[in-house]
PDBML (XML) file of the C-alpha atoms, coordinates in Angstrom:
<?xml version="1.0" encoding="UTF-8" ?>
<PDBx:datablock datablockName="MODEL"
   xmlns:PDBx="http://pdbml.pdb.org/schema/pdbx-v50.xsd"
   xmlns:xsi="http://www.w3.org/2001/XMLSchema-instance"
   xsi:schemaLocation="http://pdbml.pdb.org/schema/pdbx-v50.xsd pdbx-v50.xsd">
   <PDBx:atom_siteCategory>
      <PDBx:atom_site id="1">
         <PDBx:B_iso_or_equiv>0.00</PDBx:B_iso_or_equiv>
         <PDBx:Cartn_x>59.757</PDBx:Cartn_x>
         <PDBx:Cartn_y>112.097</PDBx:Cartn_y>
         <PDBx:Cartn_z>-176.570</PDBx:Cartn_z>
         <PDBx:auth_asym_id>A</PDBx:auth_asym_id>
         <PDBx:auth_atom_id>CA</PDBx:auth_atom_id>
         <PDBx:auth_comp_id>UNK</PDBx:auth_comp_id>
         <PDBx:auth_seq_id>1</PDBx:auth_seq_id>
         <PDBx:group_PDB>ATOM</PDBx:group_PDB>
         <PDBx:label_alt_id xsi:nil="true" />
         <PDBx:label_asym_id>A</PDBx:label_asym_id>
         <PDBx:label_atom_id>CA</PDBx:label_atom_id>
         <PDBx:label_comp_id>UNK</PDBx:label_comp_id>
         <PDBx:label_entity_id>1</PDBx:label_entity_id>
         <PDBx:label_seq_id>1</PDBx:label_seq_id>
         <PDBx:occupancy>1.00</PDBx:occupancy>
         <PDBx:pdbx_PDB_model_num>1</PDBx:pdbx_PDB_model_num>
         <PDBx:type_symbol>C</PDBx:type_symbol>
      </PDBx:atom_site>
      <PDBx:atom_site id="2">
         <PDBx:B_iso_or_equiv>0.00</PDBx:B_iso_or_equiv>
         <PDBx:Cartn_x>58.630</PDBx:Cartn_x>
         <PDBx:Cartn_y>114.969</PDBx:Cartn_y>
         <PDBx:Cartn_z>-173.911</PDBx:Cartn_z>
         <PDBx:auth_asym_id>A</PDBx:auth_asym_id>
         <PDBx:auth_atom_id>CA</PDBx:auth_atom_id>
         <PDBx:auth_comp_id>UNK</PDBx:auth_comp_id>
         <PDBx:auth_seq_id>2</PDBx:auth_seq_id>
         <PDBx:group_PDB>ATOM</PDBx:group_PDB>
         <PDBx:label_alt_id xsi:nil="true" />
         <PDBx:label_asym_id>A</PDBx:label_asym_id>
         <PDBx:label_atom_id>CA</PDBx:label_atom_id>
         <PDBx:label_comp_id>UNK</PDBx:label_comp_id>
         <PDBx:label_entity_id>1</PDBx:label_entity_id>
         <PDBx:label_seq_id>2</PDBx:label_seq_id>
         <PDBx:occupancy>1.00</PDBx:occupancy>
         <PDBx:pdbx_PDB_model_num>1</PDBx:pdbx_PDB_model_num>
         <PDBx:type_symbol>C</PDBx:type_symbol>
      </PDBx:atom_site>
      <PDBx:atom_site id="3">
         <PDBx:B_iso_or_equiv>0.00</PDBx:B_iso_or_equiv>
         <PDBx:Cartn_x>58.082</PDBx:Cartn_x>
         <PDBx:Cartn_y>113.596</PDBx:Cartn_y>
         <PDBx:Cartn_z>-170.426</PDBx:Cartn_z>
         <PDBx:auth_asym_id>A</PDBx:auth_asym_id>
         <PDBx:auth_atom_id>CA</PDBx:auth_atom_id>
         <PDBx:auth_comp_id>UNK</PDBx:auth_comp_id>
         <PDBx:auth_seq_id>3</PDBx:auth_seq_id>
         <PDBx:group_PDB>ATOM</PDBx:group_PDB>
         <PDBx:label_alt_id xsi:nil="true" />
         <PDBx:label_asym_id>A</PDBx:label_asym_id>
         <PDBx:label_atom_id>CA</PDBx:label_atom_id>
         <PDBx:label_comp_id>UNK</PDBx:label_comp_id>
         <PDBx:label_entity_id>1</PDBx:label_entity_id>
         <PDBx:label_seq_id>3</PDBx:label_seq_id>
         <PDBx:occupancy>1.00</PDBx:occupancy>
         <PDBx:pdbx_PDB_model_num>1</PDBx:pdbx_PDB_model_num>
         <PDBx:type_symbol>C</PDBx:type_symbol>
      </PDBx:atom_site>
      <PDBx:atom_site id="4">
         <PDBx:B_iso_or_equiv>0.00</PDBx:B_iso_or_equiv>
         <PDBx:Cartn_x>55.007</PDBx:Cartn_x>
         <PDBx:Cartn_y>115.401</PDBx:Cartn_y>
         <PDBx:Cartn_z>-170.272</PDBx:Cartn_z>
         <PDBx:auth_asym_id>A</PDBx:auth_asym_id>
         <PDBx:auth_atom_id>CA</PDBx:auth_atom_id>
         <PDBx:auth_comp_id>UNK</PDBx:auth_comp_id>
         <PDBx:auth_seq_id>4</PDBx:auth_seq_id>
         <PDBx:group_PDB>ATOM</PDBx:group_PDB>
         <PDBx:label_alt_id xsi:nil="true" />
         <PDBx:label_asym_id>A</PDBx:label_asym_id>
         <PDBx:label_atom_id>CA</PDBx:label_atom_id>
         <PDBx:label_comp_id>UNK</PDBx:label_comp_id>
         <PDBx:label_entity_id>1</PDBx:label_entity_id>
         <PDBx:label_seq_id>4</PDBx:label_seq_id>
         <PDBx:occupancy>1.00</PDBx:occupancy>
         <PDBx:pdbx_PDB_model_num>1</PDBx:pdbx_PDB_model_num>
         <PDBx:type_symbol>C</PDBx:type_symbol>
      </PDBx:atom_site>
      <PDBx:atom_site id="5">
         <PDBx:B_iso_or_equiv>0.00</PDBx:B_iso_or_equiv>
         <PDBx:Cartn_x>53.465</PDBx:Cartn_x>
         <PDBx:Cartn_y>113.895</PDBx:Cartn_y>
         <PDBx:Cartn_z>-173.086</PDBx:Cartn_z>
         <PDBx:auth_asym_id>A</PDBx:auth_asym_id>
         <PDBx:auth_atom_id>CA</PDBx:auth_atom_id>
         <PDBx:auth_comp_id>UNK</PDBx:auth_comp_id>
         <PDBx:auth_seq_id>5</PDBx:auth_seq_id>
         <PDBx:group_PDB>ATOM</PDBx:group_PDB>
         <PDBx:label_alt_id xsi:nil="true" />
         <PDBx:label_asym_id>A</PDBx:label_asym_id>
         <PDBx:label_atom_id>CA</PDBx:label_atom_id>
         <PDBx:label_comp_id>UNK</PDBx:label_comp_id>
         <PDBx:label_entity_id>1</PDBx:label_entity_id>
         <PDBx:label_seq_id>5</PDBx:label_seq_id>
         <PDBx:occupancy>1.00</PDBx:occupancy>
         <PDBx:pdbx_PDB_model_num>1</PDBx:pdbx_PDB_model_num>
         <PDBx:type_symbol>C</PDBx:type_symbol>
      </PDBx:atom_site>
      <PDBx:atom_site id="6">
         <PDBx:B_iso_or_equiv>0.00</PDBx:B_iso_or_equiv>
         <PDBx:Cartn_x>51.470</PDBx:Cartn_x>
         <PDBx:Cartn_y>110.832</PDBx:Cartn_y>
         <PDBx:Cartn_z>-172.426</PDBx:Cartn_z>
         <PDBx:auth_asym_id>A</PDBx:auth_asym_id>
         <PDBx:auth_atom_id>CA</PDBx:auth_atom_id>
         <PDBx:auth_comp_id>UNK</PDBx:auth_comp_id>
         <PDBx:auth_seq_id>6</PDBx:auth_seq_id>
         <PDBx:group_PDB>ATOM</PDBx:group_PDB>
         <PDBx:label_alt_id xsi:nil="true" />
         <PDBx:label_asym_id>A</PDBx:label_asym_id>
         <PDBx:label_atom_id>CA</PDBx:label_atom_id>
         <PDBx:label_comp_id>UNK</PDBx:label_comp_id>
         <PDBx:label_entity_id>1</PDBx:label_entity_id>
         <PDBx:label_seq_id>6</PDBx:label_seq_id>
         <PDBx:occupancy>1.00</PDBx:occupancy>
         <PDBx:pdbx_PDB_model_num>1</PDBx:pdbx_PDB_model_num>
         <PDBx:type_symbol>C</PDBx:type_symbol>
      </PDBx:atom_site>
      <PDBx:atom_site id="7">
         <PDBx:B_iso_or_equiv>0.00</PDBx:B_iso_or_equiv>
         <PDBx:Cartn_x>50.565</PDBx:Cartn_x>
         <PDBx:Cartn_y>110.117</PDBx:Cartn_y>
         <PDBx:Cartn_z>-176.777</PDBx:Cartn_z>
         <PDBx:auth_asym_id>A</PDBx:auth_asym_id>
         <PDBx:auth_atom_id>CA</PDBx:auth_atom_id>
         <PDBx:auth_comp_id>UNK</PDBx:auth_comp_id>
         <PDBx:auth_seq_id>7</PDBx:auth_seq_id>
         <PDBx:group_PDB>ATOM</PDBx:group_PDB>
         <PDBx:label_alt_id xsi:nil="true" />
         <PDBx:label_asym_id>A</PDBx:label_asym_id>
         <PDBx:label_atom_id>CA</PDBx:label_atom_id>
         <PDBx:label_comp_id>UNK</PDBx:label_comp_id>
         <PDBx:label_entity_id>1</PDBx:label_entity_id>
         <PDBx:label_seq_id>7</PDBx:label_seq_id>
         <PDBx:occupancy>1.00</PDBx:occupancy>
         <PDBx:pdbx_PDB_model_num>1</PDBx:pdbx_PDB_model_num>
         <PDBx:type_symbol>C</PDBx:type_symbol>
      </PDBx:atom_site>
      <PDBx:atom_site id="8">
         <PDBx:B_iso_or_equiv>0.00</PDBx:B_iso_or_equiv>
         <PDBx:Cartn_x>50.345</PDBx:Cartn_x>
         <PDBx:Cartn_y>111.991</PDBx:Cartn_y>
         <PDBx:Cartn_z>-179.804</PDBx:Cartn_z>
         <PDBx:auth_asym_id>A</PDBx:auth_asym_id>
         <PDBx:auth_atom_id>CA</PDBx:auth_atom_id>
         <PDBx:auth_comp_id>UNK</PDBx:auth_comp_id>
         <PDBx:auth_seq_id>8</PDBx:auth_seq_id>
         <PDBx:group_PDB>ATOM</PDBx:group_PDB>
         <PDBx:label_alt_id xsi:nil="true" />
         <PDBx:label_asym_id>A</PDBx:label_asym_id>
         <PDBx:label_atom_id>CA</PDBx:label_atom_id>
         <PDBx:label_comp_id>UNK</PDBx:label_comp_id>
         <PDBx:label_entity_id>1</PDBx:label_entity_id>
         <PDBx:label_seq_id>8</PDBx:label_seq_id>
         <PDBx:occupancy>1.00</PDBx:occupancy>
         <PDBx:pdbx_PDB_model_num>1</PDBx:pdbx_PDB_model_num>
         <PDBx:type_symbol>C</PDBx:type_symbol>
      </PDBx:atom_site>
      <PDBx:atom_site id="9">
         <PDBx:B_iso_or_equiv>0.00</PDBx:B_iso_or_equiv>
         <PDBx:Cartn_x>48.887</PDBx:Cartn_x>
         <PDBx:Cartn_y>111.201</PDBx:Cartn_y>
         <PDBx:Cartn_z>-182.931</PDBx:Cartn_z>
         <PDBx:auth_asym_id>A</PDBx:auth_asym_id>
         <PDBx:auth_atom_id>CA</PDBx:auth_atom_id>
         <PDBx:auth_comp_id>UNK</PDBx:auth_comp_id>
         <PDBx:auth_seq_id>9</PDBx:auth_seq_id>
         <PDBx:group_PDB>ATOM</PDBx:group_PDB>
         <PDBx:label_alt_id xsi:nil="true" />
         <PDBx:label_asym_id>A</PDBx:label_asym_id>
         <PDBx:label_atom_id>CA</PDBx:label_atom_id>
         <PDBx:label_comp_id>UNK</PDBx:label_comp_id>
         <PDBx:label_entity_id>1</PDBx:label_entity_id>
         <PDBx:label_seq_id>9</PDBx:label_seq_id>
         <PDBx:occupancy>1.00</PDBx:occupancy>
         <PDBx:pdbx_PDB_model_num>1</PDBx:pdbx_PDB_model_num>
         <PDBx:type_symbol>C</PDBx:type_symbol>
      </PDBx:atom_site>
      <PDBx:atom_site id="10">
         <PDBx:B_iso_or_equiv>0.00</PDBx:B_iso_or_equiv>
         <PDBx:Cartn_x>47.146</PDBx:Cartn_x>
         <PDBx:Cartn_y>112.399</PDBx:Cartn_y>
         <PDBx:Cartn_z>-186.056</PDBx:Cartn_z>
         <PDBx:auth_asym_id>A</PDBx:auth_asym_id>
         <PDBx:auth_atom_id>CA</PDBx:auth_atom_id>
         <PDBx:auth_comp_id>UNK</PDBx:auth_comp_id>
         <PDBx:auth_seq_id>10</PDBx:auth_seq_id>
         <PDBx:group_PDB>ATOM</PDBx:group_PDB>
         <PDBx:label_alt_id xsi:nil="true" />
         <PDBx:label_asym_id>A</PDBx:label_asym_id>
         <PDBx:label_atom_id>CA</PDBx:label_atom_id>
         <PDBx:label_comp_id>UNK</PDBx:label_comp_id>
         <PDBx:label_entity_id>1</PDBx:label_entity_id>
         <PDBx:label_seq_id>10</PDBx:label_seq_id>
         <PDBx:occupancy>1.00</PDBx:occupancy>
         <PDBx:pdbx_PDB_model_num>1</PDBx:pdbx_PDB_model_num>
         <PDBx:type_symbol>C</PDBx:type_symbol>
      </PDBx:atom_site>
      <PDBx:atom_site id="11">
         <PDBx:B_iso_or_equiv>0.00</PDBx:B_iso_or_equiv>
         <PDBx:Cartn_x>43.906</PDBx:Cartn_x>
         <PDBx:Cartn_y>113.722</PDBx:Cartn_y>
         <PDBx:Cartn_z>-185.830</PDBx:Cartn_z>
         <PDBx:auth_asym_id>A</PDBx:auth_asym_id>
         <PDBx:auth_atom_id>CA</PDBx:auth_atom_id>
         <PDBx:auth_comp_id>UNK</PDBx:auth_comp_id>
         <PDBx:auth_seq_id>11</PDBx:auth_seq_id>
         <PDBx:group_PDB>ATOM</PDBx:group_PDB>
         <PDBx:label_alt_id xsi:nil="true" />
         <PDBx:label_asym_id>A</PDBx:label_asym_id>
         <PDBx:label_atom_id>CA</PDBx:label_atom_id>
         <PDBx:label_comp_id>UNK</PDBx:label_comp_id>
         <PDBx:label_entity_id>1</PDBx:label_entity_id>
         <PDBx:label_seq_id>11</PDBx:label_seq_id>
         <PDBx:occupancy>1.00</PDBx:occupancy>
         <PDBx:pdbx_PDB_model_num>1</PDBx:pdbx_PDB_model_num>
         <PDBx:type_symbol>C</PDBx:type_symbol>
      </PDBx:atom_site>
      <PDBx:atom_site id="12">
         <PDBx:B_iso_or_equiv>0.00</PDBx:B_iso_or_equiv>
         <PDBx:Cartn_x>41.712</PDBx:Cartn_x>
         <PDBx:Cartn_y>110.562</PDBx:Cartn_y>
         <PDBx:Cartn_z>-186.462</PDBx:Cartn_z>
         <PDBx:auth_asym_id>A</PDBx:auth_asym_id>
         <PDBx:auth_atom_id>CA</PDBx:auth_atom_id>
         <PDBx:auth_comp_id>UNK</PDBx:auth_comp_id>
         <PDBx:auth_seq_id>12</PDBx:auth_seq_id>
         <PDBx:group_PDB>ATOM</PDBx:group_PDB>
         <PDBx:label_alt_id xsi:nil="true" />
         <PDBx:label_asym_id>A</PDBx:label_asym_id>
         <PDBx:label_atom_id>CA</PDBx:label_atom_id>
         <PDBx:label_comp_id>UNK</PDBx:label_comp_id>
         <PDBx:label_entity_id>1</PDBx:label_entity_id>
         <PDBx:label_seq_id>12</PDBx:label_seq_id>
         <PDBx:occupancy>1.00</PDBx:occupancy>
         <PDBx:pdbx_PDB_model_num>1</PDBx:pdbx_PDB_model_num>
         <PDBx:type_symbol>C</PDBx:type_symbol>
      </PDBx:atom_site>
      <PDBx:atom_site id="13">
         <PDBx:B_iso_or_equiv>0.00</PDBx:B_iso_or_equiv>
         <PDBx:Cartn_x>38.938</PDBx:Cartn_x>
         <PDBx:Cartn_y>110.751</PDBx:Cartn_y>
         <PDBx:Cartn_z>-188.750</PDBx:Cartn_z>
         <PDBx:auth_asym_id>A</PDBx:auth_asym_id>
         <PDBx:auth_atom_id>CA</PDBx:auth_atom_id>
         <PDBx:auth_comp_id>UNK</PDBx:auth_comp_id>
         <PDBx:auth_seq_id>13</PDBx:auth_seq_id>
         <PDBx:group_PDB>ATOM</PDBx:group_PDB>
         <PDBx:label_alt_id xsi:nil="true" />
         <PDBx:label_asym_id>A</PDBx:label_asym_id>
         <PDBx:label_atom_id>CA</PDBx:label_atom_id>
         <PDBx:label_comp_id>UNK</PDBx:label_comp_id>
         <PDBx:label_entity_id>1</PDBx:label_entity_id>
         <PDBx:label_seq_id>13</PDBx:label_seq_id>
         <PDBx:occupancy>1.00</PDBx:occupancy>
         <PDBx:pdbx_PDB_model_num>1</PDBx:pdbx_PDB_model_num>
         <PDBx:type_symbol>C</PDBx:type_symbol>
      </PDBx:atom_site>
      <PDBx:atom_site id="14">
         <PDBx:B_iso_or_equiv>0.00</PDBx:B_iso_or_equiv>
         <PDBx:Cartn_x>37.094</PDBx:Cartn_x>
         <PDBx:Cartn_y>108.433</PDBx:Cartn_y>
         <PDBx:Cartn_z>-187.158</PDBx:Cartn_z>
         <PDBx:auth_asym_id>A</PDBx:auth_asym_id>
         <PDBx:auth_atom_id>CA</PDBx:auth_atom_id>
         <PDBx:auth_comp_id>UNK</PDBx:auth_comp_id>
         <PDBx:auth_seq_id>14</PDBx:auth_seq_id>
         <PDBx:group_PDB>ATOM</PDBx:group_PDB>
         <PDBx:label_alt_id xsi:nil="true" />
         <PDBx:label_asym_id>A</PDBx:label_asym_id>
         <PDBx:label_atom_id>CA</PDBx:label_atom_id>
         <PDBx:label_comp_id>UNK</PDBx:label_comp_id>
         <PDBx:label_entity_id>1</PDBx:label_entity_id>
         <PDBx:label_seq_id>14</PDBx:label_seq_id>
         <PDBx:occupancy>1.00</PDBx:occupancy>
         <PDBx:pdbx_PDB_model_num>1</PDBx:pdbx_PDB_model_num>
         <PDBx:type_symbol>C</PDBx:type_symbol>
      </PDBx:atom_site>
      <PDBx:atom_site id="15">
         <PDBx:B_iso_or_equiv>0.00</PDBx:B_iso_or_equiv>
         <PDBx:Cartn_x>36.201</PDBx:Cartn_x>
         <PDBx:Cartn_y>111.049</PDBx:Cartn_y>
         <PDBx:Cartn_z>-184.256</PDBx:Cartn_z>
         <PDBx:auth_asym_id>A</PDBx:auth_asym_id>
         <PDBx:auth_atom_id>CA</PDBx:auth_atom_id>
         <PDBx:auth_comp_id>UNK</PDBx:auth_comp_id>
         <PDBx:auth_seq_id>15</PDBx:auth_seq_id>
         <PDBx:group_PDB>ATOM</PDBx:group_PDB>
         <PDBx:label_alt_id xsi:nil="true" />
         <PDBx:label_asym_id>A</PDBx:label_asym_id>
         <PDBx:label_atom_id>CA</PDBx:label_atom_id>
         <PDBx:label_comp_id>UNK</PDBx:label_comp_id>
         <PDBx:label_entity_id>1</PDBx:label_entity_id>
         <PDBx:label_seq_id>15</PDBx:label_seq_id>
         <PDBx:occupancy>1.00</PDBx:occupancy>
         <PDBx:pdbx_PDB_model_num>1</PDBx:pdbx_PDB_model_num>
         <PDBx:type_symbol>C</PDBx:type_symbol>
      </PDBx:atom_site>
      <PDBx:atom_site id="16">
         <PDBx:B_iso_or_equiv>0.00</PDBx:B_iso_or_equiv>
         <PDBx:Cartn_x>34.421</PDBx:Cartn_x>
         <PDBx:Cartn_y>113.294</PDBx:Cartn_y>
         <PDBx:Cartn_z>-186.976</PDBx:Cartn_z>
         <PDBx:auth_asym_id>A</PDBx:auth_asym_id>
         <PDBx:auth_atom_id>CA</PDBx:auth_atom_id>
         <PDBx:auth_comp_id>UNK</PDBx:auth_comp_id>
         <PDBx:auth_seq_id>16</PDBx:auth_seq_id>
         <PDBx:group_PDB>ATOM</PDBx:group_PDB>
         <PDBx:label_alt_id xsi:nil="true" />
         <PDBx:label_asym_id>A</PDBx:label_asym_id>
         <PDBx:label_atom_id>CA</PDBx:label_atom_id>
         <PDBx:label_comp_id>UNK</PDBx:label_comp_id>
         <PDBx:label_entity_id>1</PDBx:label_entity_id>
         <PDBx:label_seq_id>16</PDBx:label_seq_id>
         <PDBx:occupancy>1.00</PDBx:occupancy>
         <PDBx:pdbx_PDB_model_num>1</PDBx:pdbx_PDB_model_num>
         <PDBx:type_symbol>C</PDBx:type_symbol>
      </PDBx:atom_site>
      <PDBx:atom_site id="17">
         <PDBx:B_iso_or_equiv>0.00</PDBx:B_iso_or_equiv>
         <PDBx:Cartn_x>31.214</PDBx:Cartn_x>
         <PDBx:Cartn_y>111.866</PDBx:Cartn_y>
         <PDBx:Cartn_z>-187.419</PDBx:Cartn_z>
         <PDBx:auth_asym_id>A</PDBx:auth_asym_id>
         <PDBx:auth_atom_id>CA</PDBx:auth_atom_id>
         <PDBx:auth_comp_id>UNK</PDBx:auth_comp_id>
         <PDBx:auth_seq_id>17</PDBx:auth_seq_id>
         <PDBx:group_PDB>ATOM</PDBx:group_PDB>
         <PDBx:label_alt_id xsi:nil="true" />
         <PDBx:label_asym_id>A</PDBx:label_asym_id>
         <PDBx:label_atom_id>CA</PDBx:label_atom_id>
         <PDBx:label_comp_id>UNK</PDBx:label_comp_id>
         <PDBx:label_entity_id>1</PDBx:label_entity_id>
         <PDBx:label_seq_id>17</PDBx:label_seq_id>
         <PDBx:occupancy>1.00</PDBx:occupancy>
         <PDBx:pdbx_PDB_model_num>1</PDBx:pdbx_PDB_model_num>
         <PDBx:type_symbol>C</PDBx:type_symbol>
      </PDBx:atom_site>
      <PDBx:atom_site id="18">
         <PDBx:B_iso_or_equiv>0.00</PDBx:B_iso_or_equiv>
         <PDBx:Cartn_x>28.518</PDBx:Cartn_x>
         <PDBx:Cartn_y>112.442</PDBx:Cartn_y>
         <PDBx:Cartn_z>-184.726</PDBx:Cartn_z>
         <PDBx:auth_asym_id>A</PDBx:auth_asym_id>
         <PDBx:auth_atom_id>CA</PDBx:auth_atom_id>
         <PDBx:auth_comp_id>UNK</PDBx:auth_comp_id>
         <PDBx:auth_seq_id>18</PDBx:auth_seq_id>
         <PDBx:group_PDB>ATOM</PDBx:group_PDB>
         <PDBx:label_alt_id xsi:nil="true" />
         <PDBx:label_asym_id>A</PDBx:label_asym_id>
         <PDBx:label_atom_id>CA</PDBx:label_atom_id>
         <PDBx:label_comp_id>UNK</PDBx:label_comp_id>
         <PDBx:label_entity_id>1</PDBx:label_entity_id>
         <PDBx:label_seq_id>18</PDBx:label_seq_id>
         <PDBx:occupancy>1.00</PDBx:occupancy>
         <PDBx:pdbx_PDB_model_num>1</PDBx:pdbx_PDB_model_num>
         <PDBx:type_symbol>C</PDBx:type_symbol>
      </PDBx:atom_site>
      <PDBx:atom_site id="19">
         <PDBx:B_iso_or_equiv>0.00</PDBx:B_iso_or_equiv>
         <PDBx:Cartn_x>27.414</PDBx:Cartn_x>
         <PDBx:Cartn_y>109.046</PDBx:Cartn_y>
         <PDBx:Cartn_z>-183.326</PDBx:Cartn_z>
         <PDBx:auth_asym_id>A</PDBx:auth_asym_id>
         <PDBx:auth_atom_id>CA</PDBx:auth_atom_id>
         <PDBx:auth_comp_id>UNK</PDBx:auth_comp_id>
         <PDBx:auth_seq_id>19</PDBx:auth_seq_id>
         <PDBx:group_PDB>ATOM</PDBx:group_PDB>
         <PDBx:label_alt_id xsi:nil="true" />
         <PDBx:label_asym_id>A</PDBx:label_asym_id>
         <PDBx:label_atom_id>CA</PDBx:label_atom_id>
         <PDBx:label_comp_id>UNK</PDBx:label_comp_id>
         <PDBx:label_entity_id>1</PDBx:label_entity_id>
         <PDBx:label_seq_id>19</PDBx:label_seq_id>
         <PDBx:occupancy>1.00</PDBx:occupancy>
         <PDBx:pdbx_PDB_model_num>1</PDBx:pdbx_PDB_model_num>
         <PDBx:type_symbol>C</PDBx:type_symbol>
      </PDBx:atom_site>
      <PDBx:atom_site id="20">
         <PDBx:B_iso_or_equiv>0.00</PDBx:B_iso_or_equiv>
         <PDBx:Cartn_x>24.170</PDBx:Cartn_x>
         <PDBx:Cartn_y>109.674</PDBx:Cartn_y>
         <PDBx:Cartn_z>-184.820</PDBx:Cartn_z>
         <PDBx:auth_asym_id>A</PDBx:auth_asym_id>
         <PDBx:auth_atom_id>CA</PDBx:auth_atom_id>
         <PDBx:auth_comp_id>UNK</PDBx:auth_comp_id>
         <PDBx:auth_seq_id>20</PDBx:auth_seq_id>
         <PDBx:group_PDB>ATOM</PDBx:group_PDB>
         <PDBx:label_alt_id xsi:nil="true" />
         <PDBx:label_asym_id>A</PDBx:label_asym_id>
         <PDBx:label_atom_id>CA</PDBx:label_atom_id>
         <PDBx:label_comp_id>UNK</PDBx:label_comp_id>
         <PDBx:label_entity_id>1</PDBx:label_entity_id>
         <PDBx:label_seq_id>20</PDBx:label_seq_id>
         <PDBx:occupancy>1.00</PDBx:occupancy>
         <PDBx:pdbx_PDB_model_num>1</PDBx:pdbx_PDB_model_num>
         <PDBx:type_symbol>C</PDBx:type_symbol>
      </PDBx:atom_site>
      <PDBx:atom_site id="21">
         <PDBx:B_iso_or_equiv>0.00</PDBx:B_iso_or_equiv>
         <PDBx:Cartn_x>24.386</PDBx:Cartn_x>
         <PDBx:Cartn_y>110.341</PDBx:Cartn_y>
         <PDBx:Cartn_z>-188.132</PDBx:Cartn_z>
         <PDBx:auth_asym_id>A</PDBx:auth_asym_id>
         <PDBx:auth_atom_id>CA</PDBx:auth_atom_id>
         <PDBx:auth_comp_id>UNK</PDBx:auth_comp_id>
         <PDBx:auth_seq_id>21</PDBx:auth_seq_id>
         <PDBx:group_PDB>ATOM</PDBx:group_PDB>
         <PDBx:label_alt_id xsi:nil="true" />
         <PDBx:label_asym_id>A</PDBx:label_asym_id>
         <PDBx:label_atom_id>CA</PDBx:label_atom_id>
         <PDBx:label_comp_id>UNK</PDBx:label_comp_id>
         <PDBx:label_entity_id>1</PDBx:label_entity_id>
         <PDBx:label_seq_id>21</PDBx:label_seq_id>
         <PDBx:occupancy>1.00</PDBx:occupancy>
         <PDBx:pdbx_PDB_model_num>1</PDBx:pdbx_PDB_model_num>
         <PDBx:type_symbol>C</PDBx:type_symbol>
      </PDBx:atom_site>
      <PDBx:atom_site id="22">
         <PDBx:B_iso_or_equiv>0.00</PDBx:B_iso_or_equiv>
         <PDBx:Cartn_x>26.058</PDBx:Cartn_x>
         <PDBx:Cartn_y>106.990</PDBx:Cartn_y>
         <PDBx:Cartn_z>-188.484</PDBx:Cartn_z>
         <PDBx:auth_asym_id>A</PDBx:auth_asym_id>
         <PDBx:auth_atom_id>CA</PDBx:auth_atom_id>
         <PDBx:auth_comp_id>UNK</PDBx:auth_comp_id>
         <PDBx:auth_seq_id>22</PDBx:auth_seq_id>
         <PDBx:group_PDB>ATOM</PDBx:group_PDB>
         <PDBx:label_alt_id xsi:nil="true" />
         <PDBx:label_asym_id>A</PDBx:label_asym_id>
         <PDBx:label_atom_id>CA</PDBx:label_atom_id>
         <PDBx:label_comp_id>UNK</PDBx:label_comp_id>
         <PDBx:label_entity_id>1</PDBx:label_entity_id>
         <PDBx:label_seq_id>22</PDBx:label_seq_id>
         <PDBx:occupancy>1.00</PDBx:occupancy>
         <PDBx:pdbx_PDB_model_num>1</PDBx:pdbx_PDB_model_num>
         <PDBx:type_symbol>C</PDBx:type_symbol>
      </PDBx:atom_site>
      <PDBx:atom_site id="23">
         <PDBx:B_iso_or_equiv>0.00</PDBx:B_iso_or_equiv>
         <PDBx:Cartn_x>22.859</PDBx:Cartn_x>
         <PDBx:Cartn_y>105.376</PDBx:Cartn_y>
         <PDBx:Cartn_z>-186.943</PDBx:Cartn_z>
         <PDBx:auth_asym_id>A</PDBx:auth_asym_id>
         <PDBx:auth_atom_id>CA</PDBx:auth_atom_id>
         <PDBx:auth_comp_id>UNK</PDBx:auth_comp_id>
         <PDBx:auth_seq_id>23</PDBx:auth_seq_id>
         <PDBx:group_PDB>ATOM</PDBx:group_PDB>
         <PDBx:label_alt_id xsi:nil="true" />
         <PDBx:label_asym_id>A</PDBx:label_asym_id>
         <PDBx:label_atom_id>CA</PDBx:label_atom_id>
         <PDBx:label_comp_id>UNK</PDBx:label_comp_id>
         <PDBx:label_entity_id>1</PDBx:label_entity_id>
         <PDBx:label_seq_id>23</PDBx:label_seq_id>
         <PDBx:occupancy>1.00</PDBx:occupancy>
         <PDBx:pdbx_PDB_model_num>1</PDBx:pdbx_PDB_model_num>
         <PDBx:type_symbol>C</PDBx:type_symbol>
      </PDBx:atom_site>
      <PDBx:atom_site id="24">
         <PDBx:B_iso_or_equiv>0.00</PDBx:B_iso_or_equiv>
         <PDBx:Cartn_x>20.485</PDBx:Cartn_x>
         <PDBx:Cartn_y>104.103</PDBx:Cartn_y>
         <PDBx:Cartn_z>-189.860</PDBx:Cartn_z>
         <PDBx:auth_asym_id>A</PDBx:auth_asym_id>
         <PDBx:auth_atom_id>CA</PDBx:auth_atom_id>
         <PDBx:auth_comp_id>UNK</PDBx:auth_comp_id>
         <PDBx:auth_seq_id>24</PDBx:auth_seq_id>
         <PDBx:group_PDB>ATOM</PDBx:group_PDB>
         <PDBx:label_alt_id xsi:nil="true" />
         <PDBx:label_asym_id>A</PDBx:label_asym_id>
         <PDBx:label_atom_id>CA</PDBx:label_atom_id>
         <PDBx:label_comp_id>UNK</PDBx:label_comp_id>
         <PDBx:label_entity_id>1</PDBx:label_entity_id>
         <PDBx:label_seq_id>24</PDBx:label_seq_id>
         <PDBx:occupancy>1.00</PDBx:occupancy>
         <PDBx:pdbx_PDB_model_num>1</PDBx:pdbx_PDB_model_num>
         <PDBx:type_symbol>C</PDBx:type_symbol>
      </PDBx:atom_site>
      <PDBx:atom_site id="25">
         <PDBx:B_iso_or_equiv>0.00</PDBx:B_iso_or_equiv>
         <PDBx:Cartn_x>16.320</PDBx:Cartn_x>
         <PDBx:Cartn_y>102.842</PDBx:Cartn_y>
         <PDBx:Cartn_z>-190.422</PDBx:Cartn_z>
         <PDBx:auth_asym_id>A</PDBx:auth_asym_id>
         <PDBx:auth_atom_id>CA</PDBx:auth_atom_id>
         <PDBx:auth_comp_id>UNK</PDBx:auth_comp_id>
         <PDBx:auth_seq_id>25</PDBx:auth_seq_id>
         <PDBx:group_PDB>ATOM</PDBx:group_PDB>
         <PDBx:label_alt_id xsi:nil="true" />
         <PDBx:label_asym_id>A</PDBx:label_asym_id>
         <PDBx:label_atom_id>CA</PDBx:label_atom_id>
         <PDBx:label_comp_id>UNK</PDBx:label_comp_id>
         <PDBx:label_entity_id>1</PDBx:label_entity_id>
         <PDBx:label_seq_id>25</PDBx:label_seq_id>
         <PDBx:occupancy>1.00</PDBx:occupancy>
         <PDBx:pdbx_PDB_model_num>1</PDBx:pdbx_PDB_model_num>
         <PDBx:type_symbol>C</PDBx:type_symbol>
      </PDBx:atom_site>
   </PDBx:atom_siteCategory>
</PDBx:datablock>
């Protein structure tokens, strides 16, 4: 609800894993 605050949300889980370590073969 503050003006200033464009979103807020949980911090996602899906950010956690580097790119490449979900890269297989």
């Amino acid at each position: 609800q503050l003006p200033y605050v464009a979103w807020a949300g949980i911090y996602p889980k899906q950010v956690k894993v580097e790119p490449v370590l979900k890269a297989h073969g």
